[in-house]
N, C-alpha and C. Protein backbone atom coordinates (compact mmCIF):
# COMPACT_ATOMS: atom_id res chain seq x y z
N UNK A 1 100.85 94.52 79.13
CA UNK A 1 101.11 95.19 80.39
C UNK A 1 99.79 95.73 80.94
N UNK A 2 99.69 95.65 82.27
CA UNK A 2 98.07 95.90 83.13
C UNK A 2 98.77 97.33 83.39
N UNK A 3 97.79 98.25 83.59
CA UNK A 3 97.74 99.43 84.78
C UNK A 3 97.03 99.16 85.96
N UNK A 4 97.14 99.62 87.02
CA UNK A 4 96.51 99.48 88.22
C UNK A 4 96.53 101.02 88.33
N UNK A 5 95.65 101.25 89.05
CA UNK A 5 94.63 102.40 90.26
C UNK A 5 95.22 102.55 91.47
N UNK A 6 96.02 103.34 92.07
CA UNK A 6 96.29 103.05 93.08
C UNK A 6 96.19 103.88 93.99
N UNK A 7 94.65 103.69 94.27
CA UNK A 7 93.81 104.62 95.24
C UNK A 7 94.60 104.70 96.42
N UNK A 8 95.52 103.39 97.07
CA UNK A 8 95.94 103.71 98.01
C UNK A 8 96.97 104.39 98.54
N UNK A 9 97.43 105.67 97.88
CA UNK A 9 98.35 106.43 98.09
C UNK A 9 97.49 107.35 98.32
N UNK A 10 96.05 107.65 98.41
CA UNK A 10 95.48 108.71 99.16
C UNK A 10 95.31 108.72 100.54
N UNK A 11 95.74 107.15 101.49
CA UNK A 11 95.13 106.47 102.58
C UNK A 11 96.61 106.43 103.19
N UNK A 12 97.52 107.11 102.72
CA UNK A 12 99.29 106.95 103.00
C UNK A 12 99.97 105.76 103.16
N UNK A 13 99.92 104.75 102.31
CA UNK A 13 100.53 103.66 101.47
C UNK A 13 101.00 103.53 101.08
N UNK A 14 101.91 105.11 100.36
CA UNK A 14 102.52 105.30 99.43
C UNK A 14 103.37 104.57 98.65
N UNK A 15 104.16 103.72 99.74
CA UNK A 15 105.93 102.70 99.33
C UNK A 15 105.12 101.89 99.07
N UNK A 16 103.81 101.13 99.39
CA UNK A 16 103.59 99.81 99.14
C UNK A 16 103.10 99.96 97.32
N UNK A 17 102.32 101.42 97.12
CA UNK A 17 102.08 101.64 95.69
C UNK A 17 103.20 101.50 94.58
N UNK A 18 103.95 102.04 95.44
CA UNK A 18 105.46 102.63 94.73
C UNK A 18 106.06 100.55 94.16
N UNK A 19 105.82 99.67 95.44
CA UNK A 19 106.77 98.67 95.39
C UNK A 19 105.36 97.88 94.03
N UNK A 20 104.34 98.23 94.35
CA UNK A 20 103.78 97.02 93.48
C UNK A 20 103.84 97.80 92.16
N UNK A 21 103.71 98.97 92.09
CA UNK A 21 103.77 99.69 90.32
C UNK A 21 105.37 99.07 90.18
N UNK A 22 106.15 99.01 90.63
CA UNK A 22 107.43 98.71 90.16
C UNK A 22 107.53 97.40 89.74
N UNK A 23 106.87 96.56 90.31
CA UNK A 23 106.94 94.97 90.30
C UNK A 23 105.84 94.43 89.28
N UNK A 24 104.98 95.61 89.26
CA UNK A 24 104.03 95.44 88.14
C UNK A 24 104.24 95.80 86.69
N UNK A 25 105.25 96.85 86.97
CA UNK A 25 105.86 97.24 85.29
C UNK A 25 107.00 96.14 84.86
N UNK A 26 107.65 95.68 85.78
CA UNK A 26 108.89 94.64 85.55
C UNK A 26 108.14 92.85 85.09
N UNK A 27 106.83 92.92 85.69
CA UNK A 27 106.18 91.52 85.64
C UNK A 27 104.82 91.69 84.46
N UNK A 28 104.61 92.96 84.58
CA UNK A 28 103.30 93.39 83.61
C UNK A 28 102.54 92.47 82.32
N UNK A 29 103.92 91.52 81.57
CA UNK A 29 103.69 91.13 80.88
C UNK A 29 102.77 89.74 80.85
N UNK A 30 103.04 89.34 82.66
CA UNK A 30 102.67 88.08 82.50
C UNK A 30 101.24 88.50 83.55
N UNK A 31 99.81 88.25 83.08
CA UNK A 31 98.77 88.58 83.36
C UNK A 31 98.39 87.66 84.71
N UNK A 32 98.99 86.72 85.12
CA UNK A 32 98.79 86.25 85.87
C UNK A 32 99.31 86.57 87.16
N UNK A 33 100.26 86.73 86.80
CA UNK A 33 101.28 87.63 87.97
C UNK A 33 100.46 89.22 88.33
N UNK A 34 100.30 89.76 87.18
CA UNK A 34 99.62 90.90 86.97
C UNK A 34 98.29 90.92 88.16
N UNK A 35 97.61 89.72 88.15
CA UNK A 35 96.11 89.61 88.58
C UNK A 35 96.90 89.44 90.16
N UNK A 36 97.90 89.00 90.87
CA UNK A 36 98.16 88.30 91.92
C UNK A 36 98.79 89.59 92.40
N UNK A 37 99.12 90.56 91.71
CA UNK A 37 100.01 91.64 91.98
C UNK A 37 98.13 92.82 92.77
N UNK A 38 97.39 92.43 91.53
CA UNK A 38 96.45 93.30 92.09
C UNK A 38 95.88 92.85 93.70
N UNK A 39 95.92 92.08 93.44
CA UNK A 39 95.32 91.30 94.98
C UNK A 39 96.59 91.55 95.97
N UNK A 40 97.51 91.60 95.96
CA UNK A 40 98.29 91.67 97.20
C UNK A 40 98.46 93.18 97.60
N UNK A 41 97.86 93.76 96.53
CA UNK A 41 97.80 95.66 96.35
C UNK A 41 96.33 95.71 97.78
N UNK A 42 95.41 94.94 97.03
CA UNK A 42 94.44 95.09 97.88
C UNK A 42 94.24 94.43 99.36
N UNK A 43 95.04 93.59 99.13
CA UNK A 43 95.31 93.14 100.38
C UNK A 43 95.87 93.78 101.47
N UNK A 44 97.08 94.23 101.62
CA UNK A 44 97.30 95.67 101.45
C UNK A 44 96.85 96.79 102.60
N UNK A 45 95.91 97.43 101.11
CA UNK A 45 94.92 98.16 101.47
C UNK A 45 94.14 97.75 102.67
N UNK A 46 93.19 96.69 102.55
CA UNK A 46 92.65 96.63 103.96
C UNK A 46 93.58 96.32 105.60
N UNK A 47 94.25 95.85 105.03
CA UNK A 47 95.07 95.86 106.50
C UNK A 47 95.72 97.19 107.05
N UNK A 48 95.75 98.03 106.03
CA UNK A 48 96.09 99.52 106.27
C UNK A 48 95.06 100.09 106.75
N UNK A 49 93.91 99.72 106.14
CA UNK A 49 92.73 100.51 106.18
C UNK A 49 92.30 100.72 107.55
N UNK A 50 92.47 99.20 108.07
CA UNK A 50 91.87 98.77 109.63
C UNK A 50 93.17 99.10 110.66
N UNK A 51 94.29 99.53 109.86
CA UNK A 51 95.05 99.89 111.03
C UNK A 51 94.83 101.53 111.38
N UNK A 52 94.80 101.89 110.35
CA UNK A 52 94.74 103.77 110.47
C UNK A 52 93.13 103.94 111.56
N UNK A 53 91.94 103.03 111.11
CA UNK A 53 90.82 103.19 111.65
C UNK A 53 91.05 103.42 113.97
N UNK A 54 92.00 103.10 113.85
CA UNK A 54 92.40 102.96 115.63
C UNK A 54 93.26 104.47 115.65
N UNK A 55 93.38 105.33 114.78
CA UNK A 55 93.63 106.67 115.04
C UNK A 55 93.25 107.53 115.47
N UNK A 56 93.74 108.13 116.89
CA UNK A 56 92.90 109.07 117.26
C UNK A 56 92.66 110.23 116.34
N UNK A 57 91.95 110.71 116.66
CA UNK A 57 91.23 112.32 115.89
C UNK A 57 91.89 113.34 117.38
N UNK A 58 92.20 114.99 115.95
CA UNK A 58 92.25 115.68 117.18
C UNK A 58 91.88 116.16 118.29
N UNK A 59 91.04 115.68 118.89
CA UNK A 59 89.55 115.86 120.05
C UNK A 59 90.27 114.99 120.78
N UNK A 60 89.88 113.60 120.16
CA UNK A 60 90.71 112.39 121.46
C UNK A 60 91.89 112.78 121.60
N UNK A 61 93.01 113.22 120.67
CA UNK A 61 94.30 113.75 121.03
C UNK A 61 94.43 114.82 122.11
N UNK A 62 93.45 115.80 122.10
CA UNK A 62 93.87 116.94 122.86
C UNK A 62 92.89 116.33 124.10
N UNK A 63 92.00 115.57 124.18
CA UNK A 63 91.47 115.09 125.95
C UNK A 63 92.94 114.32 126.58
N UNK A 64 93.02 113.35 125.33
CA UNK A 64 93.97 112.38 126.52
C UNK A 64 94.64 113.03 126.72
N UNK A 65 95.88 114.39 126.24
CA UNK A 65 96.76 115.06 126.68
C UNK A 65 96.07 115.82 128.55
N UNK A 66 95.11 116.35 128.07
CA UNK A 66 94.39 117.03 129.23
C UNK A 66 94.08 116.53 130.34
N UNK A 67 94.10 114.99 130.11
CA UNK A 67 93.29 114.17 131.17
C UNK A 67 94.92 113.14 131.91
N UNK A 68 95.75 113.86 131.31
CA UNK A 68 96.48 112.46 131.53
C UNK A 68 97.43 113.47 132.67
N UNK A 69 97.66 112.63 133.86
CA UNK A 69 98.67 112.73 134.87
C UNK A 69 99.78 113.72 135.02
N UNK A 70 100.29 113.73 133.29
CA UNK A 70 101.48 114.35 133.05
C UNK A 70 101.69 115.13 131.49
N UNK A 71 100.86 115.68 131.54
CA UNK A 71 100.45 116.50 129.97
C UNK A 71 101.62 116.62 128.97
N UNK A 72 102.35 117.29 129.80
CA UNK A 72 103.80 117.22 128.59
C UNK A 72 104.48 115.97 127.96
N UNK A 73 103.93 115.08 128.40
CA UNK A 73 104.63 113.50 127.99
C UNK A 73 103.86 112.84 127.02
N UNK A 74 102.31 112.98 127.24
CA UNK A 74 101.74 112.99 126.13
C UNK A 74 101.68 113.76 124.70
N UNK A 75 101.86 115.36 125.26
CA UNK A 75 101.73 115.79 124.14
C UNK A 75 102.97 116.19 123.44
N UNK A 76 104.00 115.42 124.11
CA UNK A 76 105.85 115.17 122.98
C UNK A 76 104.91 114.42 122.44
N UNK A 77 103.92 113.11 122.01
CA UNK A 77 103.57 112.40 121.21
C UNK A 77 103.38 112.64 120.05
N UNK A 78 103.14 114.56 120.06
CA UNK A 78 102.35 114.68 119.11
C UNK A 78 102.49 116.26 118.68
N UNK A 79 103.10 117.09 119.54
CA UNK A 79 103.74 118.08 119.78
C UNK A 79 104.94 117.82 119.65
N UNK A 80 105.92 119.13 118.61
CA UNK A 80 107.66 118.39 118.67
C UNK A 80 108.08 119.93 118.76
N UNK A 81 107.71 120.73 119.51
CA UNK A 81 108.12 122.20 119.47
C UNK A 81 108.25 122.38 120.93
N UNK A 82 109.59 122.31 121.67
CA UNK A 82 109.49 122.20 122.74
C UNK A 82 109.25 123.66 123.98
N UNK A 83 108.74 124.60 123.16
CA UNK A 83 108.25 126.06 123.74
C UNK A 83 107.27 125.57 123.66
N UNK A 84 106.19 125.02 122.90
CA UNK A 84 104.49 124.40 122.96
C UNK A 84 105.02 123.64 124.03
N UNK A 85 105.38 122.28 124.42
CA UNK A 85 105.55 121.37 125.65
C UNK A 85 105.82 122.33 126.70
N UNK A 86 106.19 123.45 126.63
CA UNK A 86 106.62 123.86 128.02
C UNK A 86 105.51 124.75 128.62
N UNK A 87 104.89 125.25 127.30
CA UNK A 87 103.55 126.14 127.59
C UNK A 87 102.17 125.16 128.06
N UNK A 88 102.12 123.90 127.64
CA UNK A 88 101.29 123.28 127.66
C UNK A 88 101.54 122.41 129.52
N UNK A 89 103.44 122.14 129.36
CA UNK A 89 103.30 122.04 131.10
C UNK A 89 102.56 123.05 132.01
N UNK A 90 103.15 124.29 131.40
CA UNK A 90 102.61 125.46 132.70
C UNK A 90 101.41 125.31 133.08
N UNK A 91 100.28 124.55 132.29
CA UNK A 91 98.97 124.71 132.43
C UNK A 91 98.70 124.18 133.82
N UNK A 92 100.01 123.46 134.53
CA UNK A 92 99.83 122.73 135.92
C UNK A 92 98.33 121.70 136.37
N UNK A 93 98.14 121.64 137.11
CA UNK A 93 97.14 120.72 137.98
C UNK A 93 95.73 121.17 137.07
N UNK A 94 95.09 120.12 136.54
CA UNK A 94 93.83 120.81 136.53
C UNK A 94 92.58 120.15 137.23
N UNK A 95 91.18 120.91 137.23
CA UNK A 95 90.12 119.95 137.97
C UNK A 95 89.50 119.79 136.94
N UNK A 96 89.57 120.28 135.62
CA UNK A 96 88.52 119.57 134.63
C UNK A 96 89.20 120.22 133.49
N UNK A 97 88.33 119.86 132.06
CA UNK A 97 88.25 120.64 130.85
C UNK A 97 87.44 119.80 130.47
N UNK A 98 86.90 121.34 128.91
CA UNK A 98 85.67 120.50 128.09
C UNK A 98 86.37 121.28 126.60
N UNK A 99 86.48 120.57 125.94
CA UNK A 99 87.23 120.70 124.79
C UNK A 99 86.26 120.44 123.32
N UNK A 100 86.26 121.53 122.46
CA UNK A 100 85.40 121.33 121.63
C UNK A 100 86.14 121.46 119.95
N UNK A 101 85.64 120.16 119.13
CA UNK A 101 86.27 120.60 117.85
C UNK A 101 85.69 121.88 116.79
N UNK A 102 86.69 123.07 116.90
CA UNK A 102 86.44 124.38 116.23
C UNK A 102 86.35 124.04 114.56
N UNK A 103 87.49 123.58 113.90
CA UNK A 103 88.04 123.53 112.62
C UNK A 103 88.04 122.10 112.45
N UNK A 104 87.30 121.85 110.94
CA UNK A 104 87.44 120.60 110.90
C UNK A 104 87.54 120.22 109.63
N UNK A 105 89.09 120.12 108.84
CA UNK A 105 88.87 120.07 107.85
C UNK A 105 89.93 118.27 106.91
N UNK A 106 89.84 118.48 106.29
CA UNK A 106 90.70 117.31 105.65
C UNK A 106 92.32 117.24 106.21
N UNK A 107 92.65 118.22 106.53
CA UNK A 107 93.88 118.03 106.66
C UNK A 107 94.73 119.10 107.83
N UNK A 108 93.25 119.56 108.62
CA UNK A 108 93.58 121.20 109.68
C UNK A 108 92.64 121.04 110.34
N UNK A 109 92.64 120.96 111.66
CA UNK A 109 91.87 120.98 112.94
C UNK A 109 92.09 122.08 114.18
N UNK A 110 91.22 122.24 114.68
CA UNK A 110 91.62 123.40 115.66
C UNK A 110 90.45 122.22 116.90
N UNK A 111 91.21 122.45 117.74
CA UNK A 111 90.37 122.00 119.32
C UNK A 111 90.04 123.23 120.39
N UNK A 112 89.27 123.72 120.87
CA UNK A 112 89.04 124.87 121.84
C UNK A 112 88.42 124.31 122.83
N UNK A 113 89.40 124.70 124.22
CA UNK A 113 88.93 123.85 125.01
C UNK A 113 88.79 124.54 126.41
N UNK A 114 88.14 124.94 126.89
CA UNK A 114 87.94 125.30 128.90
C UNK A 114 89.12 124.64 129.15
N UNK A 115 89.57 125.41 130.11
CA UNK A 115 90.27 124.56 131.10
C UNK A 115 90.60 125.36 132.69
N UNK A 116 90.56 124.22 133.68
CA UNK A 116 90.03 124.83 134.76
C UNK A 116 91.02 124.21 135.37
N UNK A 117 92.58 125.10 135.84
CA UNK A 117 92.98 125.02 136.86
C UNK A 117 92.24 124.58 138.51
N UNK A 118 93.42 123.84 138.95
CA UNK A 118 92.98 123.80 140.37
C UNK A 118 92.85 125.26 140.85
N UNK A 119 91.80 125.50 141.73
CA UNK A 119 91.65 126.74 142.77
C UNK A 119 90.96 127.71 141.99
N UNK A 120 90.73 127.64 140.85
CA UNK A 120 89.79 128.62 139.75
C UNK A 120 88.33 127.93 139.46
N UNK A 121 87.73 129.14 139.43
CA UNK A 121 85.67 128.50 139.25
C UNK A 121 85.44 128.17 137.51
N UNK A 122 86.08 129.43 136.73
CA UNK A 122 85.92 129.17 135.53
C UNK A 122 86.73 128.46 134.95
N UNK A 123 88.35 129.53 134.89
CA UNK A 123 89.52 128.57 134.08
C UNK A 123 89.83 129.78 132.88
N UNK A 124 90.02 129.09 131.85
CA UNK A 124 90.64 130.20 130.37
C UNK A 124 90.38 129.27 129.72
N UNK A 125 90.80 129.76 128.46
CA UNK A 125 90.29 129.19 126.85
C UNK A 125 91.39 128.67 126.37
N UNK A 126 91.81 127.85 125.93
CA UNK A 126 92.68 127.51 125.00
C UNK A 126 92.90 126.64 123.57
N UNK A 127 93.52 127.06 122.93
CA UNK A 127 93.43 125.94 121.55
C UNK A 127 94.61 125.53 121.35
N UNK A 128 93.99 124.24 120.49
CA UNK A 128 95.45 123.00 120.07
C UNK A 128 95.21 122.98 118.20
N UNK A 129 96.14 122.95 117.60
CA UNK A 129 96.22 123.09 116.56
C UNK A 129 96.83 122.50 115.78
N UNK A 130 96.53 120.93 115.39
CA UNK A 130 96.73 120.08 114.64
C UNK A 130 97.07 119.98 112.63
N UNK A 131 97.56 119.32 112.48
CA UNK A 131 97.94 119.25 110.94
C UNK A 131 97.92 117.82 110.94
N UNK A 132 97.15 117.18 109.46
CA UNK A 132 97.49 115.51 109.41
C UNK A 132 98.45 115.80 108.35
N UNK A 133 99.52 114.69 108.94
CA UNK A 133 100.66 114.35 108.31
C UNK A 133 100.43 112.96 107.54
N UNK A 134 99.63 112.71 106.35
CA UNK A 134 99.39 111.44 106.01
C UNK A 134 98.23 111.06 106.58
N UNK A 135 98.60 109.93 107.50
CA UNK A 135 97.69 109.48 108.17
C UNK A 135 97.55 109.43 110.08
N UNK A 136 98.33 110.65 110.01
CA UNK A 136 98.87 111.10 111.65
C UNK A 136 98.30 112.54 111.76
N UNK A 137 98.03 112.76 113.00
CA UNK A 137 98.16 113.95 113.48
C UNK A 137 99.00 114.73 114.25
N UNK A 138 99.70 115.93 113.67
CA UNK A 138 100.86 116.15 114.52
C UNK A 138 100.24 117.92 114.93
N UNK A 139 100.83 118.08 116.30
CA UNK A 139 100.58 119.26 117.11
C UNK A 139 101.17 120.28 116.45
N UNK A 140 100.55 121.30 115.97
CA UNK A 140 101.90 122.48 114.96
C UNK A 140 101.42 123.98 116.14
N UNK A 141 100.17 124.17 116.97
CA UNK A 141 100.62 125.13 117.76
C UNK A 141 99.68 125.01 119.10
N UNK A 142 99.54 125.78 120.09
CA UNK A 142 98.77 125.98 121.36
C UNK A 142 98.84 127.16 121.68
N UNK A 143 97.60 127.74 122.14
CA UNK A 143 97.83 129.27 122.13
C UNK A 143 96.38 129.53 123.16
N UNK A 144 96.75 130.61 123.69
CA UNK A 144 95.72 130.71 125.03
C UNK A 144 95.07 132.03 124.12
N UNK A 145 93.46 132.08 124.33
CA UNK A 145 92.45 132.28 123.95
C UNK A 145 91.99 133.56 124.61
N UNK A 146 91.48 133.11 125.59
CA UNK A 146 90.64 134.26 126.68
C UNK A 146 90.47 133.69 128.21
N UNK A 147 90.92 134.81 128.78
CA UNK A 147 90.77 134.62 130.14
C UNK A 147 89.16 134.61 131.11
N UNK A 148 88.84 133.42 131.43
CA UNK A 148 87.58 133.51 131.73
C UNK A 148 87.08 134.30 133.12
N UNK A 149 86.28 134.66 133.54
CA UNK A 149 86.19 135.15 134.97
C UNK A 149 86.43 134.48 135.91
N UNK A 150 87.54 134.68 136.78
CA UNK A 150 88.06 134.14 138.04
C UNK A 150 86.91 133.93 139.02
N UNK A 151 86.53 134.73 139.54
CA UNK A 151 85.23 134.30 140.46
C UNK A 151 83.99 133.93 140.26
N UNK A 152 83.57 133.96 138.91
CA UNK A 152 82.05 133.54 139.31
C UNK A 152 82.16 132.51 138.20
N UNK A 153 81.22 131.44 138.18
CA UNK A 153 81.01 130.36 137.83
C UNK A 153 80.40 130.23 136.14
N UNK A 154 80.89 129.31 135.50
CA UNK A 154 79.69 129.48 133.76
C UNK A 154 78.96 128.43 133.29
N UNK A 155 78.19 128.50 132.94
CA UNK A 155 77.38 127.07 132.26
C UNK A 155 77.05 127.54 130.37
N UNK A 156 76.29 126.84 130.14
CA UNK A 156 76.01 127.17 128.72
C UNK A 156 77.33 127.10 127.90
N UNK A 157 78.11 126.55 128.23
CA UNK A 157 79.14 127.14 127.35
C UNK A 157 79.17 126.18 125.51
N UNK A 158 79.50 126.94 124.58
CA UNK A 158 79.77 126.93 123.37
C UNK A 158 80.83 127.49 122.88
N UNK A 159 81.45 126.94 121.83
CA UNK A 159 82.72 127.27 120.86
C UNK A 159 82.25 128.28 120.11
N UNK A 160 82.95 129.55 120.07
CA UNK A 160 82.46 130.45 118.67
C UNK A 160 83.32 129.88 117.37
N UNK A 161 82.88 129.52 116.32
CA UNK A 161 83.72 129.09 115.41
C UNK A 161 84.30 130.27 115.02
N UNK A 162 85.23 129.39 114.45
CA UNK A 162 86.46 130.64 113.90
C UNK A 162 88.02 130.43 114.84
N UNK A 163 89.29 130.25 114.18
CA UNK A 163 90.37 130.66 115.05
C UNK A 163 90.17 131.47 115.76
N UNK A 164 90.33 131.10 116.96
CA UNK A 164 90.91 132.33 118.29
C UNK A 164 89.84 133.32 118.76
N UNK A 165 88.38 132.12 118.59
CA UNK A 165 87.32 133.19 118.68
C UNK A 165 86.95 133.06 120.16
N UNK A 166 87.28 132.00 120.59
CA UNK A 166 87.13 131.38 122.15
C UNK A 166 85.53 130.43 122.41
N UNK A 167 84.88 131.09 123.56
CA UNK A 167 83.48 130.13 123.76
C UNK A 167 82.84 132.01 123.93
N UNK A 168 81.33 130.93 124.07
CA UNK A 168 80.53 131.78 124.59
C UNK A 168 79.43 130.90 125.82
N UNK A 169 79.06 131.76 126.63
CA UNK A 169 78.58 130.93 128.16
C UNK A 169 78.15 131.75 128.79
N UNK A 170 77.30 131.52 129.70
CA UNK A 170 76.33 132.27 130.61
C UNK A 170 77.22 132.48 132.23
N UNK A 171 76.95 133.40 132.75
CA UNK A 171 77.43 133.76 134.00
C UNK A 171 76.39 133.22 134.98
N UNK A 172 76.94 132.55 136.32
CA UNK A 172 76.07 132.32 136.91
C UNK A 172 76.42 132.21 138.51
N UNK A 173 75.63 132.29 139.38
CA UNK A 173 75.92 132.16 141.12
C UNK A 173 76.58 131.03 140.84
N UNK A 174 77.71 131.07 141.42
CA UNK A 174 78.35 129.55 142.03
C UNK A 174 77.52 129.25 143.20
């Protein structure tokens, strides 16, 4: 009987590990099968590999939500808390955002991002707050930050790291 490695339950593969350890303990004996079992494991693997690689990250997740026509429709994609979708509609019309990754870890992301209503110079702060599920990213909160100055204009701007720390940015003549 062979053992196999089956790195690919770190890459979320899991059932395909699950189906070849099973087919590999029932066939184990015959080494040939054994060797054909490893190869279709790895085979597998790369076609997983190159499919997960077309995953957005939470950055591209929280622009396209921002950038897209109709925010709440995107971010049901990825958001399933429908008080977040409704907070994230209110954000209404915008003329821009610049969105920066705060938290960046194996399995927890934070995005902090400007965002600039129509008819406002600055805008407010807000963050998106991601969890990978496997090999997904799913929306677990959104939460408004700091209110930026209504009338006068900012440049320089930077993320303070840290949850809920907001940016930091220079005041300037519009």
């Amino acid at each position: 009987m062979f053992t196999m490695n089956f790195s690919c339950v770190n890459i979320g593969t899991r059932n395909i590990a699950r189906f070849v350890g099973i087919y590999s303990g029932i066939l184990g004996e015959n080494k040939l099968l054994g060797i054909q079992m490893k190869r279709w494991c790895v085979f597998l693997i790369v076609v997983s590999s190159s499919a997960l690689s077309v995953e957005l990250d939470a950055l591209e997740i929280t622009q396209k939500i921002l950038e897209s026509s109709n925010p709440k429709d995107v971010a049901a994609q990825y958001f399933h808390n429908q008080e977040l979708l409704n907070a994230i509609e209110n954000l209404g019309s915008l003329e821009g955002s610049k969105c920066f990754l705060n938290h960046d870890s194996k399995v927890f992301d934070t995005v902090t991002c400007q965002i600039i209503p129509i008819g406002q110079k600055s805008g407010l702060v807000v963050e998106f707050y991601y969890f990978l599920d496997g090999v997904n990213w799913v929306g677990t909160n959104f939460s408004f930050v700091q209110q930026l100055p209504k009338d006068i204009c900012i440049n320089n701007i930077a993320v303070i790291k840290g949850i809920g720390n907001g940016l930091s940015f220079n005041k300037i003549k519009c």
